[in-house]
C-alpha atoms as a PDB file:
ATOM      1  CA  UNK A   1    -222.559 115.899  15.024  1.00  0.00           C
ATOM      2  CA  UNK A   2    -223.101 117.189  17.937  1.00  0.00           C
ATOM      3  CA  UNK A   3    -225.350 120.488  18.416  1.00  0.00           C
ATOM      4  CA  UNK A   4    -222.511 123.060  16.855  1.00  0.00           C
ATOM      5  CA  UNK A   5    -222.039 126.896  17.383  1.00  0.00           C
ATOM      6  CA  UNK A   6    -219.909 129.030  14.975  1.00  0.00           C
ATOM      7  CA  UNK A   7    -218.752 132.359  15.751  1.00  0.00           C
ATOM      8  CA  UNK A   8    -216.701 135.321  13.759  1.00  0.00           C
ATOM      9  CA  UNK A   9    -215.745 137.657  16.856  1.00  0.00           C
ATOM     10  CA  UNK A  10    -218.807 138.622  17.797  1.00  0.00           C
ATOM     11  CA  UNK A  11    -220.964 137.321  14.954  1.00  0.00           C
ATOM     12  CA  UNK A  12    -222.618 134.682  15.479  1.00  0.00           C
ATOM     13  CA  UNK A  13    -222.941 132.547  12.071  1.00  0.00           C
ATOM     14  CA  UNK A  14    -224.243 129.175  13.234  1.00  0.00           C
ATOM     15  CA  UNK A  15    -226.630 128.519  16.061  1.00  0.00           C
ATOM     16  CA  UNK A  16    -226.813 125.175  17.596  1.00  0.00           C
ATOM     17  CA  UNK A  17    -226.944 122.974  14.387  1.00  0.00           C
ATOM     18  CA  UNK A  18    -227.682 119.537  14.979  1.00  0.00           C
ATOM     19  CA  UNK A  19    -228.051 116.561  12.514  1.00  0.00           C
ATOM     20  CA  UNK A  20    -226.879 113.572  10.917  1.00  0.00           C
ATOM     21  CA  UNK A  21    -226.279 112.301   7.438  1.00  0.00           C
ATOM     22  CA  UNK A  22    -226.585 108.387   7.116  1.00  0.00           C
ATOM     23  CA  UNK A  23    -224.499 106.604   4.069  1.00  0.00           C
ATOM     24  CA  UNK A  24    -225.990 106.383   0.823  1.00  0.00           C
ATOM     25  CA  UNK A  25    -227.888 109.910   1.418  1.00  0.00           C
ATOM     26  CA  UNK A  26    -228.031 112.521  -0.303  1.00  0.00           C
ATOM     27  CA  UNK A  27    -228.924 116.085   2.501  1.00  0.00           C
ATOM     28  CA  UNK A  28    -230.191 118.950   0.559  1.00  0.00           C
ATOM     29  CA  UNK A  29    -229.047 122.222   2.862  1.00  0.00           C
ATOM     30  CA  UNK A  30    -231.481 124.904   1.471  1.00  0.00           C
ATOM     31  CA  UNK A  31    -231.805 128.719   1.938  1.00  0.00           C
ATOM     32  CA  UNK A  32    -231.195 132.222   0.841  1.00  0.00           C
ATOM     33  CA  UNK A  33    -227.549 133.817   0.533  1.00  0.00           C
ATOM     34  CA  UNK A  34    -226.097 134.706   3.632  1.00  0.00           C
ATOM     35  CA  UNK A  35    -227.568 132.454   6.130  1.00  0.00           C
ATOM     36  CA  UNK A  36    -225.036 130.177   6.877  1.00  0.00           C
ATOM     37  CA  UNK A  37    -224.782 127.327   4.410  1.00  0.00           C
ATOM     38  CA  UNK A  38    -221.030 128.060   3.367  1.00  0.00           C
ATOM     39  CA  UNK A  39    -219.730 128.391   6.475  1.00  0.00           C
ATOM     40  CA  UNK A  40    -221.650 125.150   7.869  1.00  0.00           C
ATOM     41  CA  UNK A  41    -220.333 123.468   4.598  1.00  0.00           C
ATOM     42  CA  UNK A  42    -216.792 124.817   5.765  1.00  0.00           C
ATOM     43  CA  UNK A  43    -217.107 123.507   9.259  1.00  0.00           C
ATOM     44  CA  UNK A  44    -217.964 120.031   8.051  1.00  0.00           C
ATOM     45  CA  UNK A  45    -215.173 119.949   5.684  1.00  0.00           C
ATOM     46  CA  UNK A  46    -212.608 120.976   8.124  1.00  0.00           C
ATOM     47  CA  UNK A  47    -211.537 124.210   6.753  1.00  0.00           C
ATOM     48  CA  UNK A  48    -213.436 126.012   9.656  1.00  0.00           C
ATOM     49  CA  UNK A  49    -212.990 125.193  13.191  1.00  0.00           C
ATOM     50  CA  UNK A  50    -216.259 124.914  15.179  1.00  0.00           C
ATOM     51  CA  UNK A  51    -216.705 127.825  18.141  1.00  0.00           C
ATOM     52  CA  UNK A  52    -218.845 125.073  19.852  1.00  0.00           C
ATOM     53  CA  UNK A  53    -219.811 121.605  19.247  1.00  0.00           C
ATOM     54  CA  UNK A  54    -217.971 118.905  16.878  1.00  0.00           C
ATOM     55  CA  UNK A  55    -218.317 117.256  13.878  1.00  0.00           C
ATOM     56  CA  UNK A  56    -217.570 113.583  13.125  1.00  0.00           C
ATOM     57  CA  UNK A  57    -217.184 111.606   9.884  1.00  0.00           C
ATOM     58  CA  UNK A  58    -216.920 107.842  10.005  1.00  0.00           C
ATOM     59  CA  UNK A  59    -217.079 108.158  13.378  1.00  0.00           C
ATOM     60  CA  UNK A  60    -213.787 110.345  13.820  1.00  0.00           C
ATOM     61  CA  UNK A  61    -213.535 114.285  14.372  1.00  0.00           C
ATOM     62  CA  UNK A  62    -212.935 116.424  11.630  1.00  0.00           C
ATOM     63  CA  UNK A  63    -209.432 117.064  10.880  1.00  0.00           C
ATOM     64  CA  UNK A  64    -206.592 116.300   8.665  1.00  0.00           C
ATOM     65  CA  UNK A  65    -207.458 112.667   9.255  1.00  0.00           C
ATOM     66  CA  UNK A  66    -211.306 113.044   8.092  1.00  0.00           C
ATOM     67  CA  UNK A  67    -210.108 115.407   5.028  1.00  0.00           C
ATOM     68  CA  UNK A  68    -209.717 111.747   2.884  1.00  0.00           C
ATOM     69  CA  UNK A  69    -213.132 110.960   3.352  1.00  0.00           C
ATOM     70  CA  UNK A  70    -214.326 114.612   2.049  1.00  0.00           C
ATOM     71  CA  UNK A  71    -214.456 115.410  -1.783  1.00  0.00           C
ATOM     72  CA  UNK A  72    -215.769 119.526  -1.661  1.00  0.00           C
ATOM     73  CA  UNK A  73    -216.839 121.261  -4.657  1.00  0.00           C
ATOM     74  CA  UNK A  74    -216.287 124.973  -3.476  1.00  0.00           C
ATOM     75  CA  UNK A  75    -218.446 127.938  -4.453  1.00  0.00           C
ATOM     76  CA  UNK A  76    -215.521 130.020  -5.509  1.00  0.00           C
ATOM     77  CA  UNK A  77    -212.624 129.306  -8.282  1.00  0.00           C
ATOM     78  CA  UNK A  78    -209.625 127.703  -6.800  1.00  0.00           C
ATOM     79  CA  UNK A  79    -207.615 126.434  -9.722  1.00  0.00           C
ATOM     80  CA  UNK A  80    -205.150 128.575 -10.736  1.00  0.00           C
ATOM     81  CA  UNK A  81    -205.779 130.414 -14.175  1.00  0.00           C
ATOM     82  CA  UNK A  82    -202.765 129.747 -16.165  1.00  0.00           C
ATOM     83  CA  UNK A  83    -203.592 125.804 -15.982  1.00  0.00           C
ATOM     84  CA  UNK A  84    -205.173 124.118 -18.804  1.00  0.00           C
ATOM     85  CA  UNK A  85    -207.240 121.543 -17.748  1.00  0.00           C
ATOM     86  CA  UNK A  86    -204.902 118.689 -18.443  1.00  0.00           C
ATOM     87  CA  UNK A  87    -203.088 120.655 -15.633  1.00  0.00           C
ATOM     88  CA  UNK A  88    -205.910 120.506 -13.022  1.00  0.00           C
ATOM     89  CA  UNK A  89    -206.001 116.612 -13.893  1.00  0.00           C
ATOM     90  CA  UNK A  90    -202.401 116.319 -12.838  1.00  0.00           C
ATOM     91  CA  UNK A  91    -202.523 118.483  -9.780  1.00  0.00           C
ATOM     92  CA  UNK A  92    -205.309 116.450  -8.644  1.00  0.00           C
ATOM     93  CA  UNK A  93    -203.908 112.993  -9.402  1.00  0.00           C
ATOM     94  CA  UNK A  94    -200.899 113.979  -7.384  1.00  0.00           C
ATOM     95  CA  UNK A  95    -202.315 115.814  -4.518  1.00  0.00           C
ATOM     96  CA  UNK A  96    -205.377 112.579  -4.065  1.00  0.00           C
ATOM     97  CA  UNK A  97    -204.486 109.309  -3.968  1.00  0.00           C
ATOM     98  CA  UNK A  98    -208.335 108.215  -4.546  1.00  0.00           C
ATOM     99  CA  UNK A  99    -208.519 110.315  -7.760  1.00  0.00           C
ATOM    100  CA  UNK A 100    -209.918 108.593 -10.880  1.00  0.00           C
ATOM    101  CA  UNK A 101    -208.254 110.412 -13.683  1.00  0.00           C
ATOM    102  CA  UNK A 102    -210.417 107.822 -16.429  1.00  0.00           C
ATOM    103  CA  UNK A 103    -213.993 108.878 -14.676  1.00  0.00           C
ATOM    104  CA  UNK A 104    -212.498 112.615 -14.705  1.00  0.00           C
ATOM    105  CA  UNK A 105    -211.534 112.387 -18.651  1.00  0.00           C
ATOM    106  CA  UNK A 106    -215.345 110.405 -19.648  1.00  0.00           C
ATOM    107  CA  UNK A 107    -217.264 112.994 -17.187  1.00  0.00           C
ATOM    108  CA  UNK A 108    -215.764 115.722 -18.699  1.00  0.00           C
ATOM    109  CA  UNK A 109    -216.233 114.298 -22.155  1.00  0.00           C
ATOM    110  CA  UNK A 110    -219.428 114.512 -21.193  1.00  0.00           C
ATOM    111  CA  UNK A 111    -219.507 117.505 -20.053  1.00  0.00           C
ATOM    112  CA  UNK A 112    -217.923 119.022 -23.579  1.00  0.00           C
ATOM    113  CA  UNK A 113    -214.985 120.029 -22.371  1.00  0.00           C
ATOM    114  CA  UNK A 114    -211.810 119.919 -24.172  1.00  0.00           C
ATOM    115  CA  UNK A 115    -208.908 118.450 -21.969  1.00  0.00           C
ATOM    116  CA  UNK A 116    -206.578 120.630 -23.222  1.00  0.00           C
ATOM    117  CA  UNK A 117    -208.327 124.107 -22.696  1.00  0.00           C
ATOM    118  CA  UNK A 118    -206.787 126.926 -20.847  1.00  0.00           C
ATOM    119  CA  UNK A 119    -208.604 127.515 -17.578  1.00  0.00           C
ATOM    120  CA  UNK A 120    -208.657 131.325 -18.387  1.00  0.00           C
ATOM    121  CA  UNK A 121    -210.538 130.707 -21.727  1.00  0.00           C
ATOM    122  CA  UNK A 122    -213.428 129.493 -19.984  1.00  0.00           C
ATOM    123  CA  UNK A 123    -216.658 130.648 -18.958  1.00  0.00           C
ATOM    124  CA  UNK A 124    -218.030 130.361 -15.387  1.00  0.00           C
ATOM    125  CA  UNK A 125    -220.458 127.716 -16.070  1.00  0.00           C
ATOM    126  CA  UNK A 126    -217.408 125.722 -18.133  1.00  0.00           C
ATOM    127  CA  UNK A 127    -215.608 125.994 -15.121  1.00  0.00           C
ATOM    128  CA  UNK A 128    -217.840 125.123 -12.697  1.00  0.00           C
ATOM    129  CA  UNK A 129    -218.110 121.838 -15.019  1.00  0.00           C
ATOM    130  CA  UNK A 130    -214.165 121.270 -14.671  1.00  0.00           C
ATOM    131  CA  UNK A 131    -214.717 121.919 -10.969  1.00  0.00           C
ATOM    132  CA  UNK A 132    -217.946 119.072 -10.424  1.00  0.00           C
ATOM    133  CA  UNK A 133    -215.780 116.452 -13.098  1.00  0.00           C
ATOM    134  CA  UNK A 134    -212.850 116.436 -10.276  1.00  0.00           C
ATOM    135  CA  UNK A 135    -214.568 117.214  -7.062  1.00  0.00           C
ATOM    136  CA  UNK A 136    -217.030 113.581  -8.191  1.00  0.00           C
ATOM    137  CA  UNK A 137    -214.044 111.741  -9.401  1.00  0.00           C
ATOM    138  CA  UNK A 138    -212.434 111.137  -6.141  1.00  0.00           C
ATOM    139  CA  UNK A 139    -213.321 107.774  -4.050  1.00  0.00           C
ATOM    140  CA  UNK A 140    -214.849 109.429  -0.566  1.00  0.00           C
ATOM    141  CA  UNK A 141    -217.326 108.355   1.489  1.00  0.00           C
ATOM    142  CA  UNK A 142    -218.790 112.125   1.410  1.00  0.00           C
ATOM    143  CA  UNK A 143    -219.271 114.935  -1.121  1.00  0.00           C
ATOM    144  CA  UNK A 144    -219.943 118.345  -0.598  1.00  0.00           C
ATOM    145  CA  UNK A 145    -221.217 120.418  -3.446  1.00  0.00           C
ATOM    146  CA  UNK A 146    -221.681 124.300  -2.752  1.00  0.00           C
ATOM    147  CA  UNK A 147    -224.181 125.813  -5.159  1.00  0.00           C
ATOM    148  CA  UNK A 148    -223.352 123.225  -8.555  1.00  0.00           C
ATOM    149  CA  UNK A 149    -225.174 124.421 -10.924  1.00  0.00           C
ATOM    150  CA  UNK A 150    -225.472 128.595  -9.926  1.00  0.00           C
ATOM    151  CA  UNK A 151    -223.717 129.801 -13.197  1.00  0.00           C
ATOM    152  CA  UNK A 152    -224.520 127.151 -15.801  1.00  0.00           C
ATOM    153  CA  UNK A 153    -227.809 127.623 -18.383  1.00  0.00           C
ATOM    154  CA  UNK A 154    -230.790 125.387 -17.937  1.00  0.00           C
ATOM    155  CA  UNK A 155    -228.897 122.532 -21.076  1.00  0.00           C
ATOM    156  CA  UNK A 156    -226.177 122.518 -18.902  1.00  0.00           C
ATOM    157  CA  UNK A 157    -227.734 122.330 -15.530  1.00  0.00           C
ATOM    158  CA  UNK A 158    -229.633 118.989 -16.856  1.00  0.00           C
ATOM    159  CA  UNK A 159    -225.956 117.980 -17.564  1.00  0.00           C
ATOM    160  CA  UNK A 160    -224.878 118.746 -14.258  1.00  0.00           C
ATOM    161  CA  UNK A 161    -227.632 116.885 -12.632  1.00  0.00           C
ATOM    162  CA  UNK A 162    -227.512 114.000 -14.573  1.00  0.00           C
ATOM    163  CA  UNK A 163    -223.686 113.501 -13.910  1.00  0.00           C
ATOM    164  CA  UNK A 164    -224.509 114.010 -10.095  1.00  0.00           C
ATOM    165  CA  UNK A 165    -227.113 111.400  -9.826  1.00  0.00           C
ATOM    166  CA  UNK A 166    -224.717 109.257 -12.095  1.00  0.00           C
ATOM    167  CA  UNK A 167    -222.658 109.481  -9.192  1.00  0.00           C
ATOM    168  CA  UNK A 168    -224.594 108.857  -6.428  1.00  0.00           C
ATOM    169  CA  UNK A 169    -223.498 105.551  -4.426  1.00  0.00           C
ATOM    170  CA  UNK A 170    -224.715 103.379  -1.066  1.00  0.00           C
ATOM    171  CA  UNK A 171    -221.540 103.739   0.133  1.00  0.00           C
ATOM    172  CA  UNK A 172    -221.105 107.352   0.449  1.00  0.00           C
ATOM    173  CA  UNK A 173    -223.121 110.207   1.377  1.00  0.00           C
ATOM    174  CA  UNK A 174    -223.956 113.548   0.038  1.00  0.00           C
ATOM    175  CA  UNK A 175    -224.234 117.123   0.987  1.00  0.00           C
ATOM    176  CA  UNK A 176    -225.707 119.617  -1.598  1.00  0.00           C
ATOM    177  CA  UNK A 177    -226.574 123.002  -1.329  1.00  0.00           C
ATOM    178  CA  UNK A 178    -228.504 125.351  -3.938  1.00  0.00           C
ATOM    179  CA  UNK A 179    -230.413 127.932  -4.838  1.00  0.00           C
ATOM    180  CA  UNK A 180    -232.186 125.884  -7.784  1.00  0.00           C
ATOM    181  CA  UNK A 181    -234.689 123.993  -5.515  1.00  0.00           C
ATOM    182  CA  UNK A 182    -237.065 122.937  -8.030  1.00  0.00           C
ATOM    183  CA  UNK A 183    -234.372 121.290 -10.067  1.00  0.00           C
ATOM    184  CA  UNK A 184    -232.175 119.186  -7.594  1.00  0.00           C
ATOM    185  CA  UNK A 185    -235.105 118.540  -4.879  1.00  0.00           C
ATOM    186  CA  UNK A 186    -235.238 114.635  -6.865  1.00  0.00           C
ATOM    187  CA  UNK A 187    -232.102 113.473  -5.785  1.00  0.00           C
ATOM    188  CA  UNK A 188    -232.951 114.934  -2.117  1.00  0.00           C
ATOM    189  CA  UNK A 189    -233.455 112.460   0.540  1.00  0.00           C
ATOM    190  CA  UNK A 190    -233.796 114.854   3.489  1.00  0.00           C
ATOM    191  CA  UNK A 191    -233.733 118.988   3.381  1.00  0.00           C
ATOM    192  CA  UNK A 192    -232.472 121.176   5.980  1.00  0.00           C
ATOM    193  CA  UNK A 193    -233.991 125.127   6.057  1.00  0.00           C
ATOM    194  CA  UNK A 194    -231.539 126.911   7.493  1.00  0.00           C
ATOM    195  CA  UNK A 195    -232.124 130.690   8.301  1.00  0.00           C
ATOM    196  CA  UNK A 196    -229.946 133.035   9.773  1.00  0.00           C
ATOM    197  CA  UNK A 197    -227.799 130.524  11.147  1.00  0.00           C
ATOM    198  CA  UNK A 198    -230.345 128.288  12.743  1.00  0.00           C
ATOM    199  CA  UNK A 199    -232.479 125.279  11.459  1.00  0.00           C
ATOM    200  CA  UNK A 200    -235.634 126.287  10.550  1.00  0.00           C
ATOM    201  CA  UNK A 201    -237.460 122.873   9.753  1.00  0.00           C
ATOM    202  CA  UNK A 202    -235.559 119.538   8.689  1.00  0.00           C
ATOM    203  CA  UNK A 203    -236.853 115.944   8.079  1.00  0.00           C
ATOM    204  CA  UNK A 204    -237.001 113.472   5.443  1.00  0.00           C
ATOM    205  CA  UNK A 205    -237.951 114.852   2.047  1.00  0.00           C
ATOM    206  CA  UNK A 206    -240.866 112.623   1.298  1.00  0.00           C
ATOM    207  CA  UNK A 207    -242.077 113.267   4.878  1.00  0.00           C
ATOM    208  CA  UNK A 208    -241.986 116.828   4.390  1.00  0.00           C
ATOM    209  CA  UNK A 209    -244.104 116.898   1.152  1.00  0.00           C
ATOM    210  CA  UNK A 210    -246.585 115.053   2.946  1.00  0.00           C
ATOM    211  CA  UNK A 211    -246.482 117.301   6.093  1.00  0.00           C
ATOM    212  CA  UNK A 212    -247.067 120.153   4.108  1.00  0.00           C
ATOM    213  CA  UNK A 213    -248.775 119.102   0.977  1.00  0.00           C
ATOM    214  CA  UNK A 214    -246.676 120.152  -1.763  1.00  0.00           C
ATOM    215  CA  UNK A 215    -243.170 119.827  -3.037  1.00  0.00           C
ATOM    216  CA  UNK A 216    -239.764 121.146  -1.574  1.00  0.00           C
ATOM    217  CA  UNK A 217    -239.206 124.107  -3.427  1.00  0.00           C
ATOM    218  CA  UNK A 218    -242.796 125.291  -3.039  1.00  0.00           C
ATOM    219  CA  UNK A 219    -241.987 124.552   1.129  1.00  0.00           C
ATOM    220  CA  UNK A 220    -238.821 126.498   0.564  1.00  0.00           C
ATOM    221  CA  UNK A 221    -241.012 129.159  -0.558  1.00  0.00           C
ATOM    222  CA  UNK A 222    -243.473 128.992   2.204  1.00  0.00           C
ATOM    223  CA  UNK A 223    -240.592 128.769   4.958  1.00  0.00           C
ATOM    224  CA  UNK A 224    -238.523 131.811   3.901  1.00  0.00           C
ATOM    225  CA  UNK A 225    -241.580 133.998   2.870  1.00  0.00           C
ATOM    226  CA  UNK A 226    -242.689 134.456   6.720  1.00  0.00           C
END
Protein backbone atom coordinates (compact mmCIF):
# COMPACT_ATOMS: atom_id res chain seq x y z
CA UNK A 1 0.00 0.00 0.00
CA UNK A 2 1.16 2.95 -0.63
CA UNK A 3 0.59 6.04 1.88
CA UNK A 4 -3.42 6.48 0.96
CA UNK A 5 -5.75 9.59 1.32
CA UNK A 6 -9.60 9.26 1.29
CA UNK A 7 -11.84 12.05 0.83
CA UNK A 8 -15.92 12.61 0.88
CA UNK A 9 -16.10 16.23 -0.81
CA UNK A 10 -14.52 18.02 1.53
CA UNK A 11 -14.20 15.52 4.37
CA UNK A 12 -11.38 14.17 4.79
CA UNK A 13 -11.83 10.40 6.16
CA UNK A 14 -8.38 8.87 5.78
CA UNK A 15 -5.07 10.61 6.22
CA UNK A 16 -2.02 9.18 4.74
CA UNK A 17 -2.42 5.46 5.83
CA UNK A 18 0.45 3.43 5.25
CA UNK A 19 1.08 -0.33 5.97
CA UNK A 20 1.39 -3.77 4.98
CA UNK A 21 -0.14 -7.08 5.84
CA UNK A 22 2.27 -10.14 5.22
CA UNK A 23 0.52 -13.77 4.50
CA UNK A 24 -0.41 -15.85 7.26
CA UNK A 25 -1.25 -12.57 9.48
CA UNK A 26 -3.78 -11.75 11.13
CA UNK A 27 -3.91 -7.14 11.45
CA UNK A 28 -6.13 -6.11 14.21
CA UNK A 29 -7.45 -2.36 13.00
CA UNK A 30 -8.61 -0.93 16.41
CA UNK A 31 -10.54 2.24 17.46
CA UNK A 32 -13.67 4.01 18.42
CA UNK A 33 -16.79 4.44 15.95
CA UNK A 34 -16.33 6.91 13.47
CA UNK A 35 -12.72 7.12 12.88
CA UNK A 36 -12.22 5.55 9.81
CA UNK A 37 -12.01 1.78 10.05
CA UNK A 38 -15.06 1.07 7.63
CA UNK A 39 -14.18 3.16 5.12
CA UNK A 40 -10.34 1.98 5.18
CA UNK A 41 -11.87 -1.61 5.23
CA UNK A 42 -13.93 -0.38 2.07
CA UNK A 43 -10.94 1.00 0.29
CA UNK A 44 -9.02 -2.23 0.67
CA UNK A 45 -11.82 -4.27 -0.52
CA UNK A 46 -12.42 -2.30 -3.57
CA UNK A 47 -15.79 -0.98 -2.94
CA UNK A 48 -14.23 2.55 -2.30
CA UNK A 49 -11.93 4.21 -4.61
CA UNK A 50 -8.87 5.80 -2.93
CA UNK A 51 -8.74 9.97 -3.24
CA UNK A 52 -4.91 9.38 -3.02
CA UNK A 53 -2.59 6.57 -2.84
CA UNK A 54 -3.25 2.74 -3.93
CA UNK A 55 -3.76 -0.39 -2.61
CA UNK A 56 -2.31 -3.71 -3.84
CA UNK A 57 -3.15 -7.36 -3.10
CA UNK A 58 -0.89 -10.10 -4.38
CA UNK A 59 0.94 -7.62 -5.80
CA UNK A 60 -1.92 -6.21 -8.18
CA UNK A 61 -4.19 -2.98 -7.62
CA UNK A 62 -7.41 -3.30 -6.22
CA UNK A 63 -10.11 -3.85 -8.60
CA UNK A 64 -12.42 -6.30 -10.08
CA UNK A 65 -9.36 -8.46 -10.61
CA UNK A 66 -8.21 -8.37 -6.74
CA UNK A 67 -12.08 -8.82 -5.62
CA UNK A 68 -11.24 -12.99 -5.87
CA UNK A 69 -8.66 -12.75 -3.46
CA UNK A 70 -11.04 -10.73 -0.87
CA UNK A 71 -13.67 -12.64 1.32
CA UNK A 72 -15.45 -9.33 3.44
CA UNK A 73 -17.68 -9.86 6.25
CA UNK A 74 -19.60 -6.43 6.20
CA UNK A 75 -20.85 -4.55 9.25
CA UNK A 76 -24.31 -4.16 7.89
CA UNK A 77 -27.01 -6.94 6.64
CA UNK A 78 -26.76 -7.60 3.00
CA UNK A 79 -28.72 -10.77 2.41
CA UNK A 80 -31.95 -10.23 1.42
CA UNK A 81 -34.73 -11.04 4.11
CA UNK A 82 -37.07 -13.29 2.39
CA UNK A 83 -34.07 -15.96 1.95
CA UNK A 84 -33.80 -18.82 4.19
CA UNK A 85 -30.49 -19.71 4.72
CA UNK A 86 -30.36 -22.63 2.36
CA UNK A 87 -30.94 -19.60 0.00
CA UNK A 88 -27.84 -17.57 1.03
CA UNK A 89 -25.88 -21.00 0.51
CA UNK A 90 -27.01 -21.07 -3.08
CA UNK A 91 -26.53 -17.44 -3.90
CA UNK A 92 -23.13 -17.77 -2.67
CA UNK A 93 -22.17 -21.03 -4.38
CA UNK A 94 -23.23 -19.43 -7.61
CA UNK A 95 -21.97 -15.98 -7.34
CA UNK A 96 -18.06 -17.60 -5.87
CA UNK A 97 -16.45 -20.09 -7.52
CA UNK A 98 -14.05 -20.69 -4.33
CA UNK A 99 -17.10 -21.23 -2.05
CA UNK A 100 -17.08 -24.34 0.18
CA UNK A 101 -20.70 -25.10 0.64
CA UNK A 102 -19.52 -28.49 3.09
CA UNK A 103 -17.26 -26.01 5.49
CA UNK A 104 -20.39 -23.50 5.25
CA UNK A 105 -23.03 -26.41 6.31
CA UNK A 106 -20.34 -27.96 9.45
CA UNK A 107 -19.51 -24.14 10.53
CA UNK A 108 -22.87 -23.35 10.74
CA UNK A 109 -23.72 -26.60 12.44
CA UNK A 110 -21.60 -25.33 14.68
CA UNK A 111 -22.76 -22.36 14.98
CA UNK A 112 -26.57 -23.80 15.78
CA UNK A 113 -28.07 -22.70 13.02
CA UNK A 114 -30.73 -24.45 11.22
CA UNK A 115 -30.10 -24.52 7.35
CA UNK A 116 -33.42 -24.09 6.59
CA UNK A 117 -34.34 -20.91 8.71
CA UNK A 118 -35.86 -17.85 7.28
CA UNK A 119 -33.38 -14.99 7.35
CA UNK A 120 -36.18 -12.70 8.80
CA UNK A 121 -36.71 -15.07 11.83
CA UNK A 122 -33.41 -14.38 13.06
CA UNK A 123 -31.82 -12.37 15.55
CA UNK A 124 -28.86 -10.02 14.88
CA UNK A 125 -26.31 -12.06 16.53
CA UNK A 126 -27.88 -15.35 14.47
CA UNK A 127 -27.28 -13.44 11.58
CA UNK A 128 -24.16 -12.15 12.02
CA UNK A 129 -23.31 -16.06 12.51
CA UNK A 130 -24.86 -16.84 8.91
CA UNK A 131 -22.84 -13.85 7.74
CA UNK A 132 -19.04 -15.10 9.41
CA UNK A 133 -20.10 -19.12 8.21
CA UNK A 134 -20.04 -17.72 4.39
CA UNK A 135 -17.76 -14.77 4.46
CA UNK A 136 -14.84 -17.82 6.10
CA UNK A 137 -15.98 -20.42 3.72
CA UNK A 138 -14.59 -18.97 0.63
CA UNK A 139 -10.83 -19.94 -0.54
CA UNK A 140 -9.04 -16.20 -0.53
CA UNK A 141 -5.88 -15.26 0.25
CA UNK A 142 -7.48 -12.31 2.50
CA UNK A 143 -10.42 -11.83 4.88
CA UNK A 144 -11.88 -8.87 6.08
CA UNK A 145 -14.13 -9.02 9.08
CA UNK A 146 -15.89 -5.63 10.16
CA UNK A 147 -16.88 -5.72 13.81
CA UNK A 148 -17.66 -9.99 14.09
CA UNK A 149 -18.79 -10.39 17.08
CA UNK A 150 -20.65 -6.61 17.94
CA UNK A 151 -24.22 -8.14 18.39
CA UNK A 152 -23.64 -11.68 19.63
CA UNK A 153 -23.66 -12.54 23.75
CA UNK A 154 -20.42 -13.44 25.42
CA UNK A 155 -21.46 -17.90 24.63
CA UNK A 156 -21.66 -16.89 21.30
CA UNK A 157 -18.77 -14.58 20.90
CA UNK A 158 -16.45 -17.63 22.24
CA UNK A 159 -18.19 -19.39 19.26
CA UNK A 160 -17.34 -16.82 16.96
CA UNK A 161 -13.78 -16.70 17.96
CA UNK A 162 -13.17 -20.13 18.05
CA UNK A 163 -14.52 -20.64 14.41
CA UNK A 164 -12.21 -17.63 13.37
CA UNK A 165 -9.04 -18.98 14.71
CA UNK A 166 -10.29 -22.42 13.26
CA UNK A 167 -9.86 -20.65 10.19
CA UNK A 168 -6.85 -19.00 10.29
CA UNK A 169 -4.24 -20.29 7.53
CA UNK A 170 -0.31 -19.50 6.33
CA UNK A 171 -1.54 -18.92 3.20
CA UNK A 172 -3.83 -16.12 3.64
CA UNK A 173 -4.00 -13.09 5.62
CA UNK A 174 -6.40 -11.38 7.85
CA UNK A 175 -7.92 -8.08 8.56
CA UNK A 176 -10.17 -7.72 11.71
CA UNK A 177 -11.66 -4.91 13.19
CA UNK A 178 -13.58 -4.61 16.69
CA UNK A 179 -14.68 -3.00 19.40
CA UNK A 180 -14.16 -6.19 21.77
CA UNK A 181 -10.35 -5.71 22.25
CA UNK A 182 -9.87 -7.79 25.17
CA UNK A 183 -11.45 -10.75 23.49
CA UNK A 184 -9.89 -11.00 19.90
CA UNK A 185 -6.37 -9.25 20.84
CA UNK A 186 -5.01 -13.42 20.89
CA UNK A 187 -5.35 -14.04 17.44
CA UNK A 188 -3.70 -10.42 16.75
CA UNK A 189 -0.36 -10.42 15.22
CA UNK A 190 0.02 -6.66 14.70
CA UNK A 191 -2.64 -3.69 15.79
CA UNK A 192 -3.18 -0.56 14.05
CA UNK A 193 -4.78 2.63 16.32
CA UNK A 194 -6.37 4.53 14.06
CA UNK A 195 -7.94 7.93 15.15
CA UNK A 196 -9.72 10.30 13.24
CA UNK A 197 -8.51 9.03 10.12
CA UNK A 198 -4.85 8.82 10.87
CA UNK A 199 -2.58 6.07 12.47
CA UNK A 200 -2.04 6.69 15.81
CA UNK A 201 0.59 3.93 16.81
CA UNK A 202 1.04 0.48 14.87
CA UNK A 203 3.61 -2.38 15.29
CA UNK A 204 3.71 -5.91 16.05
CA UNK A 205 1.41 -6.99 18.86
CA UNK A 206 3.92 -8.68 21.06
CA UNK A 207 6.22 -5.67 20.49
CA UNK A 208 3.68 -3.38 21.60
CA UNK A 209 2.91 -5.14 24.96
CA UNK A 210 6.41 -4.94 25.66
CA UNK A 211 6.77 -1.23 24.63
CA UNK A 212 4.17 -0.34 26.84
CA UNK A 213 3.93 -2.92 29.51
CA UNK A 214 0.59 -4.27 29.38
CA UNK A 215 -1.81 -5.87 26.99
CA UNK A 216 -3.61 -4.45 23.80
CA UNK A 217 -6.81 -3.57 25.02
CA UNK A 218 -5.41 -1.90 28.13
CA UNK A 219 -2.99 0.18 25.23
CA UNK A 220 -6.21 0.76 23.38
CA UNK A 221 -7.34 2.32 26.46
CA UNK A 222 -4.33 4.38 27.11
CA UNK A 223 -4.15 5.60 23.32
CA UNK A 224 -7.75 6.83 22.91
CA UNK A 225 -8.07 8.23 26.54
CA UNK A 226 -5.55 11.27 25.71
Amino acid sequence: MTTLSKNFGAKHILNEISFNLKKGKVLGILGPNGQGKTTLLNVISGLFKPTLGTVTINGMSVGRETKQFVSYLQEKDYLFKWMKVNDALKFYKDFFYDFNESKALSLLKFMNIQTDAKLKSLSKGMLEKVALSLTLSRNCNLYILDEPISGVDIISRDKIINAIIDNLDSNASMIITTHYVGELEQIFDEVIFLGDGSIIEKGDAEELRIKYGTSIDKIYRKVFAE
